[in-house]
Each structure stands twice: as C-alpha cells, then as structure tokens.
C-alpha atoms as a PDB file:
ATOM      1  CA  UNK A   1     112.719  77.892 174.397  1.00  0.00           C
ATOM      2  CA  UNK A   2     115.026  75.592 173.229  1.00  0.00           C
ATOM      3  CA  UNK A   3     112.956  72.436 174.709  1.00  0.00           C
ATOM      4  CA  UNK A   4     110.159  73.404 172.447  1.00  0.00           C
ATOM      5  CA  UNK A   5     112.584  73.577 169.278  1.00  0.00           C
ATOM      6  CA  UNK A   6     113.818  70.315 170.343  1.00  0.00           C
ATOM      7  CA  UNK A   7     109.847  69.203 171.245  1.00  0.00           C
ATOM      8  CA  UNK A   8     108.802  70.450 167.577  1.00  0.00           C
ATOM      9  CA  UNK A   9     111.648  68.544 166.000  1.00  0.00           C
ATOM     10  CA  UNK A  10     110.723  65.102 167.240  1.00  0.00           C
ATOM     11  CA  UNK A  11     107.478  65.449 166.886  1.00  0.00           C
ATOM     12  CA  UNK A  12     107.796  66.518 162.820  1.00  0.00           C
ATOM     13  CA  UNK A  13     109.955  63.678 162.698  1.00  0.00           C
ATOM     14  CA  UNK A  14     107.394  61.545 164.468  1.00  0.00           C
ATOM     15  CA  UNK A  15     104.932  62.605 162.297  1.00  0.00           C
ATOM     16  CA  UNK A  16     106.998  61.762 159.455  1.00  0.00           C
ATOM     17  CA  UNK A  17     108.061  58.649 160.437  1.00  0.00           C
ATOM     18  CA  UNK A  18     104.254  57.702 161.177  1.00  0.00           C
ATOM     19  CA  UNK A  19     103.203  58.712 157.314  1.00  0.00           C
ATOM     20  CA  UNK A  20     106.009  56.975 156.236  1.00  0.00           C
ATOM     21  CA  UNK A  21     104.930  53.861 157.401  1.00  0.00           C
ATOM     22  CA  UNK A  22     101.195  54.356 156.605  1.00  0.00           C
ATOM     23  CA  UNK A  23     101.533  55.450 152.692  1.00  0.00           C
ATOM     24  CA  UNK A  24     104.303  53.475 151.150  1.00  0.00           C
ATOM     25  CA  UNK A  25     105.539  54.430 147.375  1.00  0.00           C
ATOM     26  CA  UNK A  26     105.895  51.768 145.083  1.00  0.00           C
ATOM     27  CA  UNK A  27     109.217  51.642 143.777  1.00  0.00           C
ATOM     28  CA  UNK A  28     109.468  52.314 139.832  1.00  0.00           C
ATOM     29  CA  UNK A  29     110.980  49.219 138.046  1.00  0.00           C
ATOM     30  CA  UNK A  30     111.897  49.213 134.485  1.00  0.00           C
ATOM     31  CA  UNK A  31     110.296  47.148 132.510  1.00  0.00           C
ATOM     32  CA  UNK A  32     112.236  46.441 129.124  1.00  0.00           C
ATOM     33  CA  UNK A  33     109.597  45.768 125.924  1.00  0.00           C
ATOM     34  CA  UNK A  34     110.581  43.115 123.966  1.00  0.00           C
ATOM     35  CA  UNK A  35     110.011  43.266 120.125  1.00  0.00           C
ATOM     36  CA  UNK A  36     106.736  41.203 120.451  1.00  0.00           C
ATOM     37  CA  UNK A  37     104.978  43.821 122.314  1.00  0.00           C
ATOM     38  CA  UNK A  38     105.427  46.571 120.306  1.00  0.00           C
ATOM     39  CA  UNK A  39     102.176  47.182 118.449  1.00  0.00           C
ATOM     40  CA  UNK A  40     101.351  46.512 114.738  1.00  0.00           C
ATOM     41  CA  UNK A  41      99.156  46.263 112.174  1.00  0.00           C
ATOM     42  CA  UNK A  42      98.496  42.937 111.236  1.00  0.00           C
ATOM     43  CA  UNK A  43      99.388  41.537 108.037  1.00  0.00           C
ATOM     44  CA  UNK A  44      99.399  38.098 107.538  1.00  0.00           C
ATOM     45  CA  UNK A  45      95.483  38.356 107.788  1.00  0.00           C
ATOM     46  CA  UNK A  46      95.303  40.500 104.732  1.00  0.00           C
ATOM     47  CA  UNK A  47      94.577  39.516 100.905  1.00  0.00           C
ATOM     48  CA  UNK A  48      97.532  39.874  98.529  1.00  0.00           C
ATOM     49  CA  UNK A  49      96.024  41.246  95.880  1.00  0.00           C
ATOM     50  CA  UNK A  50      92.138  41.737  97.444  1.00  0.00           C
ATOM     51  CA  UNK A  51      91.149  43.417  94.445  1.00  0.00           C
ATOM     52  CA  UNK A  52      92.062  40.611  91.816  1.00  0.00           C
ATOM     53  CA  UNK A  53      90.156  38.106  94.523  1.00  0.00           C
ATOM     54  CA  UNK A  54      86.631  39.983  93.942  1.00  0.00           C
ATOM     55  CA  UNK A  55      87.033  40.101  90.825  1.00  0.00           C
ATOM     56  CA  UNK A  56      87.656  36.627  90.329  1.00  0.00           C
ATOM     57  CA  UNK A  57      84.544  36.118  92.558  1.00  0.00           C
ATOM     58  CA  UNK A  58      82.254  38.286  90.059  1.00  0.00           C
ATOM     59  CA  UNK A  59      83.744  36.088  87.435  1.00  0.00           C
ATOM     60  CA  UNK A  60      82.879  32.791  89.263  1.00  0.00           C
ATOM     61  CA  UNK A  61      79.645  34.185  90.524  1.00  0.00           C
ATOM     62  CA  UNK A  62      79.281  31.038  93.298  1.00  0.00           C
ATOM     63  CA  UNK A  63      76.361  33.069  94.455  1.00  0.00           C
ATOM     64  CA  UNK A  64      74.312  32.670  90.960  1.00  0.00           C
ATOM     65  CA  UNK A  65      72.458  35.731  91.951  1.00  0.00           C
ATOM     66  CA  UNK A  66      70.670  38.515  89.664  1.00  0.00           C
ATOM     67  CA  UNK A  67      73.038  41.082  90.375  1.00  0.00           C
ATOM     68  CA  UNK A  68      75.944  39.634  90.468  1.00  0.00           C
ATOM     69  CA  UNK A  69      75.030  38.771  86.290  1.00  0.00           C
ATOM     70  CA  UNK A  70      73.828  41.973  85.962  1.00  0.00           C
ATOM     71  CA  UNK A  71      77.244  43.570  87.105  1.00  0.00           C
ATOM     72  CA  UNK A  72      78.973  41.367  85.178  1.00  0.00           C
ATOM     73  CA  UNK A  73      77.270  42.172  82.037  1.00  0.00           C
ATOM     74  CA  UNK A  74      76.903  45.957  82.251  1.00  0.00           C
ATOM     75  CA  UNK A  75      80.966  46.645  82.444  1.00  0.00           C
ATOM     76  CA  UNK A  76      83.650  44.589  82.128  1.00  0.00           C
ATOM     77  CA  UNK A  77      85.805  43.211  85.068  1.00  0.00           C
ATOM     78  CA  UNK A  78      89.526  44.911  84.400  1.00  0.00           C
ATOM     79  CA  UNK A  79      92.683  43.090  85.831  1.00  0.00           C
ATOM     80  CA  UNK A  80      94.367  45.109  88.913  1.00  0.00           C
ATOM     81  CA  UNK A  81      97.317  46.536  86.414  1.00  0.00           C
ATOM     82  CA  UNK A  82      94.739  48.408  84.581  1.00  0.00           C
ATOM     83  CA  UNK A  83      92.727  50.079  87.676  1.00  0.00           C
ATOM     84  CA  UNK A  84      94.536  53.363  88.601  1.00  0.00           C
ATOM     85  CA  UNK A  85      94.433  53.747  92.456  1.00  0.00           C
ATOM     86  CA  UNK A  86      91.497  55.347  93.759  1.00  0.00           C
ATOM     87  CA  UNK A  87      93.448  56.433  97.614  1.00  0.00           C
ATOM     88  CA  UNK A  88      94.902  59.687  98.234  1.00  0.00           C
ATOM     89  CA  UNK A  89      97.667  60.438 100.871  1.00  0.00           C
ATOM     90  CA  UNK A  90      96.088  62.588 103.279  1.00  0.00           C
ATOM     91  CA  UNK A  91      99.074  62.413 105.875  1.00  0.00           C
ATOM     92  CA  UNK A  92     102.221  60.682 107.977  1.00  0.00           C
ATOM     93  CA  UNK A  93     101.710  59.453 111.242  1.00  0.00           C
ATOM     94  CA  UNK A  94     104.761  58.523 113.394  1.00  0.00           C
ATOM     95  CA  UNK A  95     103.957  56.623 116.650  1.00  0.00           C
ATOM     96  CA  UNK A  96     107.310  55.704 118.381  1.00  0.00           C
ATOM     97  CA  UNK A  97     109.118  54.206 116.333  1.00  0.00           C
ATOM     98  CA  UNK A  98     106.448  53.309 114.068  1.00  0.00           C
ATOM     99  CA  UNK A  99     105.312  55.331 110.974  1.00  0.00           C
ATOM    100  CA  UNK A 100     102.124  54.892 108.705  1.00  0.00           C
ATOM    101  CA  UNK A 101     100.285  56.435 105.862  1.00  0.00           C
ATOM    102  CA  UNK A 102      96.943  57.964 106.113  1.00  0.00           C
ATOM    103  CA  UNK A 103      94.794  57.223 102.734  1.00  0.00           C
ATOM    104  CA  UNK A 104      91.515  58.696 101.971  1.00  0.00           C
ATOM    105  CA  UNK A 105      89.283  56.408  99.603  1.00  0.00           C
ATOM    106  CA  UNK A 106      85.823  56.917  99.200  1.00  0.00           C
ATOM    107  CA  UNK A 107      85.622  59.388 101.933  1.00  0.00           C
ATOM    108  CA  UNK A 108      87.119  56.827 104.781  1.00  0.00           C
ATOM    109  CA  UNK A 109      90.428  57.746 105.873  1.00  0.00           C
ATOM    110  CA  UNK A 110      92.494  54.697 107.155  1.00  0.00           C
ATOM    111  CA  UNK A 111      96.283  53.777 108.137  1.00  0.00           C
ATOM    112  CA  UNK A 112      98.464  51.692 106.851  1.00  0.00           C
ATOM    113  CA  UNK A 113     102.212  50.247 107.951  1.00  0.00           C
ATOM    114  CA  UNK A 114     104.931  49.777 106.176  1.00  0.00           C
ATOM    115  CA  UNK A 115     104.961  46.383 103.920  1.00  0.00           C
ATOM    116  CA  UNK A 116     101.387  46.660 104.117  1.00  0.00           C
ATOM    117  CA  UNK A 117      99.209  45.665 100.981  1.00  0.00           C
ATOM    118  CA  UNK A 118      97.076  49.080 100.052  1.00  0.00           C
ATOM    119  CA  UNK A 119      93.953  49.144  98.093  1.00  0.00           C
ATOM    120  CA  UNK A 120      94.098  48.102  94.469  1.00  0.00           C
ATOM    121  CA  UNK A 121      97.078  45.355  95.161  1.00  0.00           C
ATOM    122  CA  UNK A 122      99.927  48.243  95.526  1.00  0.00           C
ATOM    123  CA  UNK A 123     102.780  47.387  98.470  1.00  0.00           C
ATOM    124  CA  UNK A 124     103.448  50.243 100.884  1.00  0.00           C
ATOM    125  CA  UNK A 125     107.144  49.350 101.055  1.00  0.00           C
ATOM    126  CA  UNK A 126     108.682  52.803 102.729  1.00  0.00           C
ATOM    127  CA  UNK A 127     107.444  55.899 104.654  1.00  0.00           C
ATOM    128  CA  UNK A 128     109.533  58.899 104.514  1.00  0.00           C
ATOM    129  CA  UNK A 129     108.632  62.212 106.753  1.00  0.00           C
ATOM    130  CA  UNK A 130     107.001  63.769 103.982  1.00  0.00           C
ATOM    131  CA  UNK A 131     106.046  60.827 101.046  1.00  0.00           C
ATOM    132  CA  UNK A 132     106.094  57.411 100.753  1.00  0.00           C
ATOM    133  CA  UNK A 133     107.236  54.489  98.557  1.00  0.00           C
ATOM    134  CA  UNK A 134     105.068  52.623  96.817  1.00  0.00           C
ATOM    135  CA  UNK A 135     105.573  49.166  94.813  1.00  0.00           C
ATOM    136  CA  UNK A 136     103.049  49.127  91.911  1.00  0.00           C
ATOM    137  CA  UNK A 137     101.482  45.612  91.070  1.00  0.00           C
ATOM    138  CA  UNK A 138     103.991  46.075  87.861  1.00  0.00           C
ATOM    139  CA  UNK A 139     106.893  45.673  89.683  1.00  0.00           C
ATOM    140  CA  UNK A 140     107.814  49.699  89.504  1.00  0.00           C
ATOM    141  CA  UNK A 141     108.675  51.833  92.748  1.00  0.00           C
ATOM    142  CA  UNK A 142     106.555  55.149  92.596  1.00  0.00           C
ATOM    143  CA  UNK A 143     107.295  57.961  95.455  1.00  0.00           C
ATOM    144  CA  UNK A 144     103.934  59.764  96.400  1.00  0.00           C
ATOM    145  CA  UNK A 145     104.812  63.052  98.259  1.00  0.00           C
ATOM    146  CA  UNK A 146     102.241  64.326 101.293  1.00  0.00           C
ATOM    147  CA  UNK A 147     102.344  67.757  99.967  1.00  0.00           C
ATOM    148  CA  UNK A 148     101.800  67.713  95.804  1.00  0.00           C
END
C-alpha cells in the first residue's frame, strides 16, 4: 500500500515536471511608460483661432465663386468676439490621468483636452470633475458647470 502512495507521488511529480517543461509561462516584466507614450490629442495641428481664418477666407474669396459672393452679400461676416459659442458641455471624461470635455455642436458630440482651442477661438484651459475653465477670445476666464 505504501509502494503505490510512493508510485502515485512520483508519477504526479513526473507528470508535473513533464508539463512544466512543455508549457513555459512568460515571465511578467514591467514596462515603465515614459511621458511620450502617453496618449493625446494633438494640438499643434490645430488653427488658433479657425473661426477668424474662414472668415478671412469669405472675405478674400480666392475661389471667386457665386456663392461664396452670394454669402458674403446676404449677411455680414462678424469678428470671433462677437459670435457667442454655439457648443454645449454634454460631459467629463477622465481616461487615466487624462481628462477632456465632451461638446455637442450641431448635433456632433466631440472631445477636447485641456489647452485645446474649442470652436469659435475659446481656450479650454482647465477641467474640473464637474465644469470646466474656459479662456474667452477677450482675455476673460468663464467656468461652465456639467450640470446647469
């Protein structure tokens, strides 16, 4: 009886040894993620002001087309202090260590960063859990809460 016992041991620890050697487990290594990696919106792709740049281009009208004269004619082309923003924050995202704004305009819902230029010229310059901090094109700092 106690030949088997012994016979049963070394053969689980046969068989153990034997898928040991046949499946080996990759060792987890830390891998440490450098600032670079982390990922971001871009922003040095992005107009300034994109807003003030079309409507310099409806002013210069390179194009010469129809429409173009037509637009220009039928209103008149304001400066970006004078358009009120047309965006609505619809929520906070936080990814990581990474926050960003969710704005609806004209029924397309996009994100944003901070330091990120927004539609109509404004600077997204802080995101707080439940608002954000915005830097008008007049220089002024307006807080825009989530939930008013």
């Amino acid at each position: 009886m106690i030949r088997v016992i012994i016979l049963l041991i070394l053969l689980a620890g046969l068989t153990g040894l034997l898928a040991n050697q046949e499946i080996q487990i990759p060792k987890a290594e830390q891998i440490a993620v450098s600032e670079d990696d982390i990922w971001k919106l871009p922003t040095e792709l992005q107009a300034a002001n994109p807003s003030a740049r079309h409507a310099k281009l409806l002013q210069l009208s390179p194009w010469e087309t129809e429409s173009h004269q037509i637009l220009l004619s039928s209103k008149q082309v304001n400066s970006p202090q004078q358009i009120k923003p047309t965006w609505k924050l619809v929520g906070l995202i936080k990814k990581g260590s990474q926050r960003y704004a969710m704005l609806l305009e004209n029924n397309k819902t996009s994100q944003y960063g901070s330091k990120s230029t927004l539609p109509g010229g404004a600077l997204l310059r802080k995101i707080n859990d439940d608002s954000i901090e915005v830097i008008q094109n007049d220089g002024k700092i307006e807080v825009i809460e989530l939930y008013r």
